[in-house]
N, C-alpha and C. Protein backbone atom coordinates (compact mmCIF):
# COMPACT_ATOMS: atom_id res chain seq x y z
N UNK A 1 117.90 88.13 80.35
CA UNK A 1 118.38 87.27 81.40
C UNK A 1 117.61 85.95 81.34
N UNK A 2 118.25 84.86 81.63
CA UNK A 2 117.38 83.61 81.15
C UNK A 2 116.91 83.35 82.30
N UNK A 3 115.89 82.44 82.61
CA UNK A 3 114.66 82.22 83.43
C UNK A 3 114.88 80.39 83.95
N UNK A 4 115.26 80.52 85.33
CA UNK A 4 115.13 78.99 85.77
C UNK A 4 113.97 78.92 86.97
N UNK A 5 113.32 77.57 86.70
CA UNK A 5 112.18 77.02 87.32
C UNK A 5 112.99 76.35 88.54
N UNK A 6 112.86 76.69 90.02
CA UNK A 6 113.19 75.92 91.13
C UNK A 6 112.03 75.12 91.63
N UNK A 7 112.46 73.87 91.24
CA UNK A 7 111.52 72.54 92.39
C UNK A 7 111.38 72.59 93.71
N UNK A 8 110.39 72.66 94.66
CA UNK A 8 111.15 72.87 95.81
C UNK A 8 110.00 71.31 96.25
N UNK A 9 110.99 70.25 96.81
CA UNK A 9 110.56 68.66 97.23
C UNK A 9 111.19 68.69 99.00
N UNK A 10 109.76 68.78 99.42
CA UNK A 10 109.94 68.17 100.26
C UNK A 10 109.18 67.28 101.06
N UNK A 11 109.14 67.30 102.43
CA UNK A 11 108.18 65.76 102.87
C UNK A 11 106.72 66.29 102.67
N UNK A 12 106.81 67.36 102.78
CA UNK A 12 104.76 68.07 102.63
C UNK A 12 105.29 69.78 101.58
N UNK A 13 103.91 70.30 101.75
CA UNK A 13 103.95 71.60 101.82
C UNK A 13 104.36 72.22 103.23
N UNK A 14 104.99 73.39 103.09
CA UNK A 14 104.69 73.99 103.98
C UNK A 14 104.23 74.52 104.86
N UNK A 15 102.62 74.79 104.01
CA UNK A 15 101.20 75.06 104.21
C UNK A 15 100.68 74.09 105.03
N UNK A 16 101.19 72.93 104.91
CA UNK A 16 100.58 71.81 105.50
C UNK A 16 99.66 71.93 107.10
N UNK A 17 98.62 71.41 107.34
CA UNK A 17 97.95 71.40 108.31
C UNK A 17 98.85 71.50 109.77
N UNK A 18 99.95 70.92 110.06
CA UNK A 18 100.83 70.71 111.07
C UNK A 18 101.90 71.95 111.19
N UNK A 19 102.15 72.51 109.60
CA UNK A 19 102.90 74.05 109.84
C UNK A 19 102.41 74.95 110.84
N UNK A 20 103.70 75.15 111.62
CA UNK A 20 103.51 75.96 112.35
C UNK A 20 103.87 77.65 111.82
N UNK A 21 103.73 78.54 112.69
CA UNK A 21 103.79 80.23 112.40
C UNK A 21 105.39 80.56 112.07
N UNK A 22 106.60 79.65 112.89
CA UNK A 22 107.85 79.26 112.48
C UNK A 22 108.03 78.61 111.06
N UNK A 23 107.23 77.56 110.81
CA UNK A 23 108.05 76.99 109.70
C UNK A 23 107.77 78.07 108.44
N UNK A 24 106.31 78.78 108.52
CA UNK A 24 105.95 79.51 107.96
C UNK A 24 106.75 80.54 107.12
N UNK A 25 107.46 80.98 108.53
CA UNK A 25 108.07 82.48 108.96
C UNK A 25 109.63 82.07 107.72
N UNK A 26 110.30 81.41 108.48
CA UNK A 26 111.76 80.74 107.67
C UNK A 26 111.00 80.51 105.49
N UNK A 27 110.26 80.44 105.27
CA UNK A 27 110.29 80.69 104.08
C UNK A 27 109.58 82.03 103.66
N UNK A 28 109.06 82.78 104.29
CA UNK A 28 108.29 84.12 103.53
C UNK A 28 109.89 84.92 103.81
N UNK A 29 110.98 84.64 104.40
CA UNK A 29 111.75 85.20 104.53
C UNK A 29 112.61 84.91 103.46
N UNK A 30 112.89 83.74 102.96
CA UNK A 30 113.37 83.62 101.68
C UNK A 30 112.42 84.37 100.57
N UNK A 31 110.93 84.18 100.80
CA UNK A 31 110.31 84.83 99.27
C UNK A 31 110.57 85.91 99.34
N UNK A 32 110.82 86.99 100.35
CA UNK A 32 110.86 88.41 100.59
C UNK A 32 112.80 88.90 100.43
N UNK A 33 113.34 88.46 100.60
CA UNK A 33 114.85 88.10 100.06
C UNK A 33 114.88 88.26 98.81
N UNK A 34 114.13 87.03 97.92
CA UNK A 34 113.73 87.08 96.55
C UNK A 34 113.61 88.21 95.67
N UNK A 35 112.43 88.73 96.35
CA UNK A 35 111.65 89.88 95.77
C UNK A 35 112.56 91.26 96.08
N UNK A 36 113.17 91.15 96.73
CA UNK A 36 114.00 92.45 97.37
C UNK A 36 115.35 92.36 96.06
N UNK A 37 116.04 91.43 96.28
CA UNK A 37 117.07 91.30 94.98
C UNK A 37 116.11 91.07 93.87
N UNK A 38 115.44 90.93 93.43
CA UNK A 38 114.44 91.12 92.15
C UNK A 38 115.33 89.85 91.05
N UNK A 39 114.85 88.90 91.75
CA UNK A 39 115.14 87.77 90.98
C UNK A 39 113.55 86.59 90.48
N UNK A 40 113.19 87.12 91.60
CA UNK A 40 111.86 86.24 91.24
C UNK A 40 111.09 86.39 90.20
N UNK A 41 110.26 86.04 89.56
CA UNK A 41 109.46 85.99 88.59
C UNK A 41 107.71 85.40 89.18
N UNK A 42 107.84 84.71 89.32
CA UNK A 42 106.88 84.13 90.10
C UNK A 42 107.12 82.72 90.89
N UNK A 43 105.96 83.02 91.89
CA UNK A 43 106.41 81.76 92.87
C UNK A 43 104.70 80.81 93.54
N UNK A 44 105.09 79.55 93.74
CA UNK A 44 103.58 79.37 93.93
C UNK A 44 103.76 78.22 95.26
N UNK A 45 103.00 78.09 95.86
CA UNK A 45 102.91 76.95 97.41
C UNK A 45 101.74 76.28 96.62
N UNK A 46 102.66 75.01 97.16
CA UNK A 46 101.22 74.04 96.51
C UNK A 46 100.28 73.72 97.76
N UNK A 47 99.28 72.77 97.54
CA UNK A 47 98.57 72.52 99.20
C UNK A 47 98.89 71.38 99.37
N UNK A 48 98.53 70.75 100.53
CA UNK A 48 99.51 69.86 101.56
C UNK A 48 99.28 68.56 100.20
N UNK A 49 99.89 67.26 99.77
CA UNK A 49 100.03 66.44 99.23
C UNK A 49 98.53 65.43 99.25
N UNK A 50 98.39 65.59 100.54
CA UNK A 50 97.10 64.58 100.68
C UNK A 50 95.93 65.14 99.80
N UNK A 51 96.01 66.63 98.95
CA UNK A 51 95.02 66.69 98.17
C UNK A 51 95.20 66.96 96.43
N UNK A 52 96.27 65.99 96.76
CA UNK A 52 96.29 65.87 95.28
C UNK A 52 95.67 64.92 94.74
N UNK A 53 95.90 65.12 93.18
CA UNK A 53 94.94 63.91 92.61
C UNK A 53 95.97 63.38 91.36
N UNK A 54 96.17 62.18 91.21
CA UNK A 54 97.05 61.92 90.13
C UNK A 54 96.71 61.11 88.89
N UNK A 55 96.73 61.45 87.27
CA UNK A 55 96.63 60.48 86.41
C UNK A 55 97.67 60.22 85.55
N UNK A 56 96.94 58.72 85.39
CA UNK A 56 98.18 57.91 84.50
C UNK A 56 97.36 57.28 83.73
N UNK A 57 97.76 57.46 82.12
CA UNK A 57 96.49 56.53 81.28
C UNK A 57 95.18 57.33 81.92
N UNK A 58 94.02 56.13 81.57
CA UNK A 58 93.12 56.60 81.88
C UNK A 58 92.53 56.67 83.22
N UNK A 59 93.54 56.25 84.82
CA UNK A 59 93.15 55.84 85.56
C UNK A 59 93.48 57.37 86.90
N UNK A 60 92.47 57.80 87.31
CA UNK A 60 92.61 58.74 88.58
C UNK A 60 92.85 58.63 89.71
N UNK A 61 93.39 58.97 90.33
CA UNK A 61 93.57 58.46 91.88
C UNK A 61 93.98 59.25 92.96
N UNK A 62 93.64 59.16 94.11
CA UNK A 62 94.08 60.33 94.70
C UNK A 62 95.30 60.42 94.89
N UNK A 63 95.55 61.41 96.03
CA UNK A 63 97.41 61.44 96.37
C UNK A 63 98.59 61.93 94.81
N UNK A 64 99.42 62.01 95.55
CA UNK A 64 100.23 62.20 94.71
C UNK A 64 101.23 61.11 93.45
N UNK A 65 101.45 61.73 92.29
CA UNK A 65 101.71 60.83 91.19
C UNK A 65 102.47 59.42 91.46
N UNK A 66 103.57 59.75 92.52
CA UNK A 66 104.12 58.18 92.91
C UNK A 66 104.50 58.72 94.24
N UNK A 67 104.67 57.26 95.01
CA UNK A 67 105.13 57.17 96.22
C UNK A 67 106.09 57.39 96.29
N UNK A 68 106.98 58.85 97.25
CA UNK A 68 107.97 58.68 96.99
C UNK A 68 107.67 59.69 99.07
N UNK A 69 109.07 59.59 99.85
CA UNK A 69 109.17 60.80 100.95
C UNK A 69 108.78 62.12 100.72
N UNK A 70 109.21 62.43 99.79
CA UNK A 70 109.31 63.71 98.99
C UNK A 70 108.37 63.69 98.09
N UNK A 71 107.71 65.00 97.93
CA UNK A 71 106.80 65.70 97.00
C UNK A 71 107.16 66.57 96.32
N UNK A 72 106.65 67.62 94.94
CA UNK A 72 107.19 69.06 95.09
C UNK A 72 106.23 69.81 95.77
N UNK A 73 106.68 70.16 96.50
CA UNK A 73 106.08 71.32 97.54
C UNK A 73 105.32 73.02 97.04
N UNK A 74 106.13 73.11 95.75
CA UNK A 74 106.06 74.60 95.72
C UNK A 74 107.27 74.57 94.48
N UNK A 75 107.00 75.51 93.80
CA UNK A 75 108.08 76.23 92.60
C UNK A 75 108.19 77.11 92.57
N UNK A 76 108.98 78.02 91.85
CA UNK A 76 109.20 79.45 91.48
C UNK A 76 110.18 79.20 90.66
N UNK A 77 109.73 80.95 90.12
CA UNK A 77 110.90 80.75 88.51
C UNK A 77 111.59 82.59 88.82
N UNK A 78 112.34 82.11 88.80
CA UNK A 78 113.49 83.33 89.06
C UNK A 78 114.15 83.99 87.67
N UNK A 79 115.03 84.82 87.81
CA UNK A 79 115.72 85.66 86.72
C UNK A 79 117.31 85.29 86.58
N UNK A 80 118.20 85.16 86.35
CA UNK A 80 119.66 84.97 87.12
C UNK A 80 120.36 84.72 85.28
N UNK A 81 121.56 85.67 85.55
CA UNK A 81 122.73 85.70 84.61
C UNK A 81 122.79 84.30 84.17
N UNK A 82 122.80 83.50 84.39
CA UNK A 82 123.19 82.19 84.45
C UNK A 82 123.46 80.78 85.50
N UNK A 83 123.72 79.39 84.97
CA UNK A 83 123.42 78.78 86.03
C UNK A 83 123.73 78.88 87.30
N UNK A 84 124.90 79.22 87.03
CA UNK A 84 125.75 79.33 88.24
C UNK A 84 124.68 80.13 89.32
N UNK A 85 124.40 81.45 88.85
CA UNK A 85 124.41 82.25 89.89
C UNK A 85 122.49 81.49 89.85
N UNK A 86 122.06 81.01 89.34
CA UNK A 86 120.36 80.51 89.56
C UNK A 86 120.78 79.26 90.76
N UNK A 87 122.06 78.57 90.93
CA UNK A 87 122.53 77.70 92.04
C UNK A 87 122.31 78.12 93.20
N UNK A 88 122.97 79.46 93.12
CA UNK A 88 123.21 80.31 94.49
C UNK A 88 121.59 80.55 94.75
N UNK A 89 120.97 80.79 94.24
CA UNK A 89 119.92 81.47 94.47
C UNK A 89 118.97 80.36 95.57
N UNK A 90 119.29 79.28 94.74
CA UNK A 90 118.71 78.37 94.88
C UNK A 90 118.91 77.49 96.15
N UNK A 91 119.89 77.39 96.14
CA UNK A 91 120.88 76.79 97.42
C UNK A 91 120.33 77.65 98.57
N UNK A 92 120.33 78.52 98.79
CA UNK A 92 119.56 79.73 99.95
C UNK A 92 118.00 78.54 100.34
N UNK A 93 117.24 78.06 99.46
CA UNK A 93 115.76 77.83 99.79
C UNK A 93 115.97 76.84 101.51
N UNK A 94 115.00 77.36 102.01
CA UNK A 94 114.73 76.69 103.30
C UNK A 94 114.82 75.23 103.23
N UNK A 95 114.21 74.54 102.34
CA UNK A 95 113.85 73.05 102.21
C UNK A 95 115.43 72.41 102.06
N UNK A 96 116.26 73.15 101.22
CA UNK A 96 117.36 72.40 101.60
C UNK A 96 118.02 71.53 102.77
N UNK A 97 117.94 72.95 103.87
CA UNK A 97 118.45 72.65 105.02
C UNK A 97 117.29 72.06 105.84
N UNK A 98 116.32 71.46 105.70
CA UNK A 98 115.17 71.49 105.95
C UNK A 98 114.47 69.91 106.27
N UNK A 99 115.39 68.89 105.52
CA UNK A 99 115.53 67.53 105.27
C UNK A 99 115.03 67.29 103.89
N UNK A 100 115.08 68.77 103.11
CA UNK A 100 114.24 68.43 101.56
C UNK A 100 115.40 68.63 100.63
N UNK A 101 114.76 69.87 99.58
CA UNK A 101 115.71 70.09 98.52
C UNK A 101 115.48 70.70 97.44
N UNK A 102 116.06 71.12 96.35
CA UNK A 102 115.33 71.79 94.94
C UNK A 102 116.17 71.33 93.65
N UNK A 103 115.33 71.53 93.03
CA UNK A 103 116.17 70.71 91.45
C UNK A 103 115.62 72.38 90.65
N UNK A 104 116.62 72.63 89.64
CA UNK A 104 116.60 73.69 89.06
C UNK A 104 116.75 73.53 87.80
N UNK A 105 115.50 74.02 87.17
CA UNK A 105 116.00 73.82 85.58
C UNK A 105 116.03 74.84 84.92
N UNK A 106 116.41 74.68 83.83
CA UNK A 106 115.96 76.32 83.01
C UNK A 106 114.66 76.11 82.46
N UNK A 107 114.10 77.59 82.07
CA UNK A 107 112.91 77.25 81.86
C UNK A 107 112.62 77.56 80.01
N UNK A 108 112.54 76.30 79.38
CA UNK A 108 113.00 76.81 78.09
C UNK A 108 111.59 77.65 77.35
N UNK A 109 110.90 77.30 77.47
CA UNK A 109 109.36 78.47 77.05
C UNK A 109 108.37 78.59 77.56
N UNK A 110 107.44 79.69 77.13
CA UNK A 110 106.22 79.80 78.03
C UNK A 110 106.11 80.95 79.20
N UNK A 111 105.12 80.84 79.69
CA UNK A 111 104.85 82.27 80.50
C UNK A 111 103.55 82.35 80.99
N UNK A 112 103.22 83.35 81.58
CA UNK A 112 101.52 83.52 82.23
C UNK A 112 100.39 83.86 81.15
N UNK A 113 99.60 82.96 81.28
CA UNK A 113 98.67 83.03 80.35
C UNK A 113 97.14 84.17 81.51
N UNK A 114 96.91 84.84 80.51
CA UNK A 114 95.64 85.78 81.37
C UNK A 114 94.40 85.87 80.69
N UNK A 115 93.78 85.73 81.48
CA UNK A 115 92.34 85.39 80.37
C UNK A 115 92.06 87.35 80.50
N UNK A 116 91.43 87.18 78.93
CA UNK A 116 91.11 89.05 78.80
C UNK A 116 89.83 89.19 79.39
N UNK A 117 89.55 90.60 80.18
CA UNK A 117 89.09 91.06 80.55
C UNK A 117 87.37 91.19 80.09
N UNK A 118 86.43 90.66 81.05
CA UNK A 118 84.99 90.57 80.26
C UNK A 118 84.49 91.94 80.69
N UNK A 119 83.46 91.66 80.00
CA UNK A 119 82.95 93.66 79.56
C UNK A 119 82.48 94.19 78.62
């Protein structure tokens, strides 16, 4: 089954300092949805935007890579027959309806890297 990466952009994280136990609630209900139809693969929350750090060339800076409303918030990479049905999947995410959104790609290689076990 081929493997698509969902963007999920919106004005913050979710996590964000101002999330409340609601905004919270409306996405562990999508990740648990997820995991129940066994589409997910893995999924990750980023932390709120203000602690990112961005480079370009040789120059660092805080915040995020460009100014834009929107951030990516969070990704996950799911399982799905094909695009179509990785749409549907996708279309469900909270941020949609949310004032955000997700961009979906396929995910053409790669995987979890694990460091071996010391001992």
């Amino acid at each position: 089954m081929a493997q698509y990466a969902i963007l999920i952009y919106a004005n913050d994280s979710a996590h964000a300092p101002q999330a409340t136990p609601e905004d919270l609630a409306i996405h562990d209900k999508h990740a648990a949805e997820l995991e129940e139809a066994g589409a997910v693969v893995a999924a990750f929350a980023l932390t709120p935007r203000d602690m990112a750090t961005s480079i370009r060339g040789d120059v660092v800076t805080d915040g995020p890579f460009v100014e834009a409303k929107e951030v990516v918030a969070g990704f996950y990479v799911i399982e799905a027959p094909d695009l179509d049905a990785a749409l549907e999947i996708a279309r469900r995410n909270p941020a949609t309806q949310q004032g955000g959104g997700v961009e979906v790609r396929p995910v053409h290689s790669g995987g979890v890297i694990t460091q071996p076990a010391e001992g």
